[in-house]
Protein backbone atom coordinates (compact mmCIF):
# COMPACT_ATOMS: atom_id res chain seq x y z
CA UNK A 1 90.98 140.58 164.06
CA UNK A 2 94.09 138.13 163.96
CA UNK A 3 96.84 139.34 162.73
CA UNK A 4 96.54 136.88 159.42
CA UNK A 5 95.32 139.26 156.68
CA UNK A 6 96.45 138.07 153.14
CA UNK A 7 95.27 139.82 150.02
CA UNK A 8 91.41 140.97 151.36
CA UNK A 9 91.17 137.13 153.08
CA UNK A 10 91.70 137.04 156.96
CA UNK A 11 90.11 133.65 157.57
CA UNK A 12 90.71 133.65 161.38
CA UNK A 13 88.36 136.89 161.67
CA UNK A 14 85.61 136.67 164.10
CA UNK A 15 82.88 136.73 161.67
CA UNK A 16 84.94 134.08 159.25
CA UNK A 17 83.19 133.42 156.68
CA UNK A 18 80.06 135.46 156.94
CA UNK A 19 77.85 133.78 154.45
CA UNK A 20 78.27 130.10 153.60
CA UNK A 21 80.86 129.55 150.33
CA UNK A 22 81.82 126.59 148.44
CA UNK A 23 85.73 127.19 148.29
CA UNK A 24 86.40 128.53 152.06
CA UNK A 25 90.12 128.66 150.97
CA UNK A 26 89.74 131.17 148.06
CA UNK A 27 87.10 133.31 150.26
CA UNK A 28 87.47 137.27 149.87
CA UNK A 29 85.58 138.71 152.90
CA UNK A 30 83.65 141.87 151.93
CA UNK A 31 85.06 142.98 155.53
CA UNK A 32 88.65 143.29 154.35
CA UNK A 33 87.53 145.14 151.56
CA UNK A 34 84.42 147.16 151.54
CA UNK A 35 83.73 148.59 148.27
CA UNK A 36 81.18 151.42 150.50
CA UNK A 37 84.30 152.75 151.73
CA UNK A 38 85.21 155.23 148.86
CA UNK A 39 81.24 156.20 149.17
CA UNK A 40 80.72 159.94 150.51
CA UNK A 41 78.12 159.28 152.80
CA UNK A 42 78.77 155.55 153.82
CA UNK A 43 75.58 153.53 155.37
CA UNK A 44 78.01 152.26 158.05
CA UNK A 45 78.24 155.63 159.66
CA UNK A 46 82.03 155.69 160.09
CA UNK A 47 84.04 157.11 162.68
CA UNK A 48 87.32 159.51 161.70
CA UNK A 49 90.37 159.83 162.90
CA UNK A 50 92.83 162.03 162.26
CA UNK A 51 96.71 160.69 160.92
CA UNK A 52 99.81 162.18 162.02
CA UNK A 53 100.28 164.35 158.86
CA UNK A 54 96.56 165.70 159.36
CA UNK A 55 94.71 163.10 156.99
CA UNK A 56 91.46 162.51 157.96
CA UNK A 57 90.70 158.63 157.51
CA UNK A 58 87.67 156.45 158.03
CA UNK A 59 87.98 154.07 160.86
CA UNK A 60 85.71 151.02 159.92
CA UNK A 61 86.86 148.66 162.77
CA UNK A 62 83.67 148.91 164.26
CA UNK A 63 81.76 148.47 161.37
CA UNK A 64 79.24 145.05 160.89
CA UNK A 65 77.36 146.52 157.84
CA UNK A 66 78.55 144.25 155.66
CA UNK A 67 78.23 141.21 157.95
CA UNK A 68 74.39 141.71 158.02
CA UNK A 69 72.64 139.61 155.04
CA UNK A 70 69.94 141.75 154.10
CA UNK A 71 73.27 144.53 153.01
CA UNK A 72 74.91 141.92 151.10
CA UNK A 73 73.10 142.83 147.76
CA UNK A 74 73.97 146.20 148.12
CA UNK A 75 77.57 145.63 148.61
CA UNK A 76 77.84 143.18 145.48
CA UNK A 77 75.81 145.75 143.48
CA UNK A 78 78.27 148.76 144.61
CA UNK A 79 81.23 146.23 143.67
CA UNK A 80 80.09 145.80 140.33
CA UNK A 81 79.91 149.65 139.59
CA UNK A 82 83.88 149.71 139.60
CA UNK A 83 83.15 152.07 136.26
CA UNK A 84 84.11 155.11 134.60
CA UNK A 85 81.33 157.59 133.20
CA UNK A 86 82.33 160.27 130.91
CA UNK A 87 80.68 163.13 129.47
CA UNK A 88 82.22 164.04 126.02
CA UNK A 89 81.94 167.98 125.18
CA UNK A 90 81.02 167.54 121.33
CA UNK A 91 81.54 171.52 120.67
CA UNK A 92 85.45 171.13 121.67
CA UNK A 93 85.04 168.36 119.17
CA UNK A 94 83.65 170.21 116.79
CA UNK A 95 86.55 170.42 114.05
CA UNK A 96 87.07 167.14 114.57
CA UNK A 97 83.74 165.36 114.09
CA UNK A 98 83.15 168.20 110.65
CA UNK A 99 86.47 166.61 109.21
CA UNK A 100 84.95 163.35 109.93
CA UNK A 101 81.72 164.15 108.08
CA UNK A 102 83.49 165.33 105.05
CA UNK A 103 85.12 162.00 104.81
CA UNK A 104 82.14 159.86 104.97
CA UNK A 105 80.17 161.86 102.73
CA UNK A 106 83.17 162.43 99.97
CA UNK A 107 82.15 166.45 99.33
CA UNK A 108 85.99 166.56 98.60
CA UNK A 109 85.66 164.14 95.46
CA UNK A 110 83.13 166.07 93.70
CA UNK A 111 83.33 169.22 91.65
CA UNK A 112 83.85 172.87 92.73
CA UNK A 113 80.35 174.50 92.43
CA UNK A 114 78.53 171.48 94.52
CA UNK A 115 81.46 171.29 96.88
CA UNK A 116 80.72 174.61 98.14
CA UNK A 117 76.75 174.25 98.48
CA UNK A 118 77.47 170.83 99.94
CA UNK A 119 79.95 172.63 102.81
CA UNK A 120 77.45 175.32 103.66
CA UNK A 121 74.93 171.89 104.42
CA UNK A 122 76.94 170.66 106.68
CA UNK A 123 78.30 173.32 108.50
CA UNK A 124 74.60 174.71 108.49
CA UNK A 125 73.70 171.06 110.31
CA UNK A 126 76.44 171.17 112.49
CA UNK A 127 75.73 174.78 113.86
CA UNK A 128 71.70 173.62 114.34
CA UNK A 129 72.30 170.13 116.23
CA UNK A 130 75.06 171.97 118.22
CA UNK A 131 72.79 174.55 119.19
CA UNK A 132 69.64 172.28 120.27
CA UNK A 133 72.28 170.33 122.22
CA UNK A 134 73.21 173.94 123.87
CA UNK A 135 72.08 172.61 127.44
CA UNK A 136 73.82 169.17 127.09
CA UNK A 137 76.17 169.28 124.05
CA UNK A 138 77.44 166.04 125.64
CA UNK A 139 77.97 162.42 124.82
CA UNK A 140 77.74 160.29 127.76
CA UNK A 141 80.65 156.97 127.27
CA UNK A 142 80.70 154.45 129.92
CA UNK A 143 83.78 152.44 130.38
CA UNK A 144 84.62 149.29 132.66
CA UNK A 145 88.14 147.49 133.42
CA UNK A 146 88.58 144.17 132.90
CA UNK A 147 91.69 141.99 133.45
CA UNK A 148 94.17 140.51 131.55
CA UNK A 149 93.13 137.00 132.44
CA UNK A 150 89.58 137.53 130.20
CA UNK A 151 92.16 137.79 127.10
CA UNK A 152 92.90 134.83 125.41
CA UNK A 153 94.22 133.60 121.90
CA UNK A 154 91.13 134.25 119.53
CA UNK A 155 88.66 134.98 122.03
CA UNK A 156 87.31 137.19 125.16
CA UNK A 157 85.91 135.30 127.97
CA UNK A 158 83.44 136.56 130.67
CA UNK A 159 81.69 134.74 133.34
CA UNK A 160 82.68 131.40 131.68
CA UNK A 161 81.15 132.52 128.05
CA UNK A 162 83.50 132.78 125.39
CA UNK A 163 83.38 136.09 122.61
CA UNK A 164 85.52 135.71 119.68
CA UNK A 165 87.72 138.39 118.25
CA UNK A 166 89.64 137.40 115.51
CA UNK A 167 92.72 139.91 115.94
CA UNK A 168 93.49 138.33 119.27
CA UNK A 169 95.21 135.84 117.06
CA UNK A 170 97.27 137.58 116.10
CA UNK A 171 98.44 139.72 118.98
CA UNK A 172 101.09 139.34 121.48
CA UNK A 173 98.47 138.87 124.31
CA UNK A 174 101.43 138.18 126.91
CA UNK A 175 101.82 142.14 126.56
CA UNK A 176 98.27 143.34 127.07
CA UNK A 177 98.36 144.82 130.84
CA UNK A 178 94.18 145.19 130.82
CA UNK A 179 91.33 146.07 128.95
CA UNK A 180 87.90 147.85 128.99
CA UNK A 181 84.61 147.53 127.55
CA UNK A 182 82.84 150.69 126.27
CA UNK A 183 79.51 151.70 125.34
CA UNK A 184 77.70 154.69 124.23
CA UNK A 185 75.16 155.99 121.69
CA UNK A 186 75.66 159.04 119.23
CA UNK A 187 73.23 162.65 119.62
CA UNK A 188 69.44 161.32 119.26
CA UNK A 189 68.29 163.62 116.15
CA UNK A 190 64.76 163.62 114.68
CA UNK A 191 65.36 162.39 110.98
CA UNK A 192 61.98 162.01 110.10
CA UNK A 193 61.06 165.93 110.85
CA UNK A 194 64.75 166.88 109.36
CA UNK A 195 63.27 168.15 106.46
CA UNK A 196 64.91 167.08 103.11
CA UNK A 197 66.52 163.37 102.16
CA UNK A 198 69.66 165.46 101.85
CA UNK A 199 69.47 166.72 105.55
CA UNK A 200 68.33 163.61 107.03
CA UNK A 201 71.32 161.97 104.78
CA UNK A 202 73.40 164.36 106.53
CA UNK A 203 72.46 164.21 109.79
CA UNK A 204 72.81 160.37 110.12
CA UNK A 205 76.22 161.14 108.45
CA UNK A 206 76.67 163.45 111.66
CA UNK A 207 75.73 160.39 113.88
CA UNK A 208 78.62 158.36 112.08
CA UNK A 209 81.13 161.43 112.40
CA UNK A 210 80.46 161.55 115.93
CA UNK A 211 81.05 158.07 117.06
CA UNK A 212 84.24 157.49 115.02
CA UNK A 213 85.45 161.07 116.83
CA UNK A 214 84.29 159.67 119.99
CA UNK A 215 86.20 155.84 119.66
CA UNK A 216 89.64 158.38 118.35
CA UNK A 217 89.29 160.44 121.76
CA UNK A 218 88.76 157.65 123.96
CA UNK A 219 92.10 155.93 122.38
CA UNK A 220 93.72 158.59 123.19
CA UNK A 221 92.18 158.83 126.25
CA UNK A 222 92.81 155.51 127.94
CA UNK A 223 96.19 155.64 126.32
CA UNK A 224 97.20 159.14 128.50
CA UNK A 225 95.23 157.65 131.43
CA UNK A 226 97.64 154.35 131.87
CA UNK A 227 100.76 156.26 131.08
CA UNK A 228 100.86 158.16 134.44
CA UNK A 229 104.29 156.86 135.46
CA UNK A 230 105.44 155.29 132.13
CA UNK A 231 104.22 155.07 128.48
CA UNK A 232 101.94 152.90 127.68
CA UNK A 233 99.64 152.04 124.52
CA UNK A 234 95.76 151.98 123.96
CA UNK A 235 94.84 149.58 120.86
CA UNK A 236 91.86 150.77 118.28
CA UNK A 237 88.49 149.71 119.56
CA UNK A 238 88.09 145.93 118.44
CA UNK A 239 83.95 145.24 119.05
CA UNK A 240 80.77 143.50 117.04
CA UNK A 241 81.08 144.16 113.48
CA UNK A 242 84.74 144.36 113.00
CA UNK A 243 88.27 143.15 113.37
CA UNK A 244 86.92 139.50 113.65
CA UNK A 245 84.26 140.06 116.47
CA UNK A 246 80.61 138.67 115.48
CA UNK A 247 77.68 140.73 115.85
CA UNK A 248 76.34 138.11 118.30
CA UNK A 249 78.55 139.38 120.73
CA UNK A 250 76.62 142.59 121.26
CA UNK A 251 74.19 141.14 124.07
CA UNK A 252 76.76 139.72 125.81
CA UNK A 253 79.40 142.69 126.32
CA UNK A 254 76.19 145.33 127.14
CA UNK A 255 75.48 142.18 129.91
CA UNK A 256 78.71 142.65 131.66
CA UNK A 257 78.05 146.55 132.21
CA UNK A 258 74.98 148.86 133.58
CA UNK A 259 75.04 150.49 129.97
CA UNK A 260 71.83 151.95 130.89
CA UNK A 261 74.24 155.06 132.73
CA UNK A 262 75.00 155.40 129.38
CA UNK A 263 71.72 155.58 128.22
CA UNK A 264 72.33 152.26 125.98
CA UNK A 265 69.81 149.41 125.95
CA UNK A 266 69.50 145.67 124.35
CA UNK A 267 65.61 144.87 123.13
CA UNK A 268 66.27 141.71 122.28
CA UNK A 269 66.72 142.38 119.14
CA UNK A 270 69.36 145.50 118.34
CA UNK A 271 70.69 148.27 121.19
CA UNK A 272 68.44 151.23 121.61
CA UNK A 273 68.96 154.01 120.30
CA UNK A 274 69.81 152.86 116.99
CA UNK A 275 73.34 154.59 116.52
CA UNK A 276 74.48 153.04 119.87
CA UNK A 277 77.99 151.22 119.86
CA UNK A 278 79.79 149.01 122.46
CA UNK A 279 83.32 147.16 122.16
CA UNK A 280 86.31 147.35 123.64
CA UNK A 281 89.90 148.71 123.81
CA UNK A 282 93.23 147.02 125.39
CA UNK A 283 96.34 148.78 126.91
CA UNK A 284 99.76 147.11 126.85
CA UNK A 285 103.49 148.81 127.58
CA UNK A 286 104.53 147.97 123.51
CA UNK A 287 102.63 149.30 120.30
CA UNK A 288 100.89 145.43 119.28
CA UNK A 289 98.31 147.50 117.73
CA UNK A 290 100.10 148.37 114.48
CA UNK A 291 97.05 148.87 111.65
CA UNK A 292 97.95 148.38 108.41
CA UNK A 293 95.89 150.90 105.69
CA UNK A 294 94.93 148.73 103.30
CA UNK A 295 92.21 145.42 103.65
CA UNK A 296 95.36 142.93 102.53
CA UNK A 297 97.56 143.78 106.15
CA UNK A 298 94.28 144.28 107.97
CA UNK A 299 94.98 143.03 111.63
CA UNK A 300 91.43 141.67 111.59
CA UNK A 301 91.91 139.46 108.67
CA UNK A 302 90.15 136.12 109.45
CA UNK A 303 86.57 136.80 110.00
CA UNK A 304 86.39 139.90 107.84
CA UNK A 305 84.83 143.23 108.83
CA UNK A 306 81.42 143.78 108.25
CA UNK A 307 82.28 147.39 107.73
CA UNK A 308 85.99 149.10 107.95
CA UNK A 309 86.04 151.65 110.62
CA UNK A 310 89.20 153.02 109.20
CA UNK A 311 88.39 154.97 105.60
């Protein structure tokens, strides 16, 4: 190669361009960048040499893998897996997702005598899910980065489609460094050999619990993640239902991902399983998120919520 490399382009490379392209002038050749590189046992068969301070790096210079046509799906299919898969230890969130359960199901606002036999439920529930979970007490989250450019005033946009989210209105979008798009389904339990209304009532309440835990955690998750070298801030997760984003807009976000890693599925019709969720949450280096506790200084305002994921 020429010494003419510029941001993964290096148009005067001997295999320039290497499948035909409308725009030759905003080309990115897959050569400059392979995304098989980070890939433990690459299908290029790499050589290695060693650096002066004893790292051992791959030496692709020889490499025409990616110039051959019948690899290029392969190497756009690896490219699009630039994702995150987590597995979420629901016994170390254990406190967390009980609180959560007392909340929805308001045991604290009734009187002393059913309060008690009401507690005993639930931490009778929690013990029994947590134990048929014993192999894989784990929720599986998948997360994907997207850039700043796909946030606009109002609206996301993705491959040329426009999804509208109210709150974006109403943010300082200039500040937003990136975002990511998240999806993930709550434990699968069998409601309809739970045993009593009350347990089954219970149990879906533990489904609830456990994906309002899980959206908290990953806040504070992608907020500790960016704010390596300086702080940053994660906003709440804005997706379908709430802070002005239409339900419509659940085929289209589960389109941009493989959500099937995360065990999540559109049938035309809802996501599979049934207490699945998928949004998204935005970093920036200021708090813009600021979340008033009341429906009047909602940040989602126009549009409404179809349900308040605060209370």
């Amino acid at each position: 190669m020429e010494n003419s490399y510029k941001f993964f382009q290096n148009t005067q490379c001997e295999f320039f361009p290497c499948h035909k392209v409308e725009k030759v002038e905003n080309f990115n050749c897959m050569f400059c960048y392979c995304p098989l590189y980070r890939e433990e046992r690459c299908l290029g068969n790499p050589e290695y040499v060693i650096s002066r301070k004893g790292q051992r790096i791959k030496d692709c210079s020889n490499c025409l893998l990616v110039h051959q046509p019948e690899m290029y799906d392969m190497v756009i299919g690896r490219l699009q897996r630039e994702d995150e898969l987590l597995h979420i230890d629901l016994r170390k969130l254990k406190t967390q997702v009980k609180e959560r359960l007392i909340q929805i199901t308001h045991i604290n606002e009734i009187d002393a005598d059913m309060k008690y036999e009401h507690q005993i439920n639930i931490d009778r529930i929690l013990d029994e899910v947590m134990k048929d979970m014993s192999g894989s007490c784990a929720v599986d989250v998948l997360l994907q980065e997207f850039a700043p450019e796909c946030i606009c005033p109002g609206y996301f946009t993705f491959c040329g489609k426009k999804i509208e989210c109210g709150i974006l209105t109403q943010l300082d979008i200039s500040l937003i460094d990136k975002g990511y798009i998240y999806a993930f389904h709550a434990p699968v339990v069998d409601l309809e050999n739970t045993g009593s209304v009350l347990d089954q009532y219970y149990m879906e309440a533990f489904q609830m619990a456990c994906m309002d835990v899980i959206r908290g955690w990953l806040q504070g998750y992608l907020e500790r993640k960016n704010s390596v070298y300086e702080k940053k801030y994660c906003s709440p997760s804005f997706g379908p239902g709430y802070y002005g984003m239409g339900m419509e807009a659940v085929p289209e976000l589960l389109g941009l991902m493989d959500s099937s890693q995360a065990g999540v599925s559109w049938n035309g019709e809802h996501m599979s399983p049934k207490m699945s969720l998928v949004g998204t949450y935005l970093i920036a280096g200021e708090d813009v998120y600021a979340v008033g506790s009341d429906c009047k200084s909602c940040i989602g305002q126009k549009g409404g919520c179809e349900f308040c994921i605060k209370h």
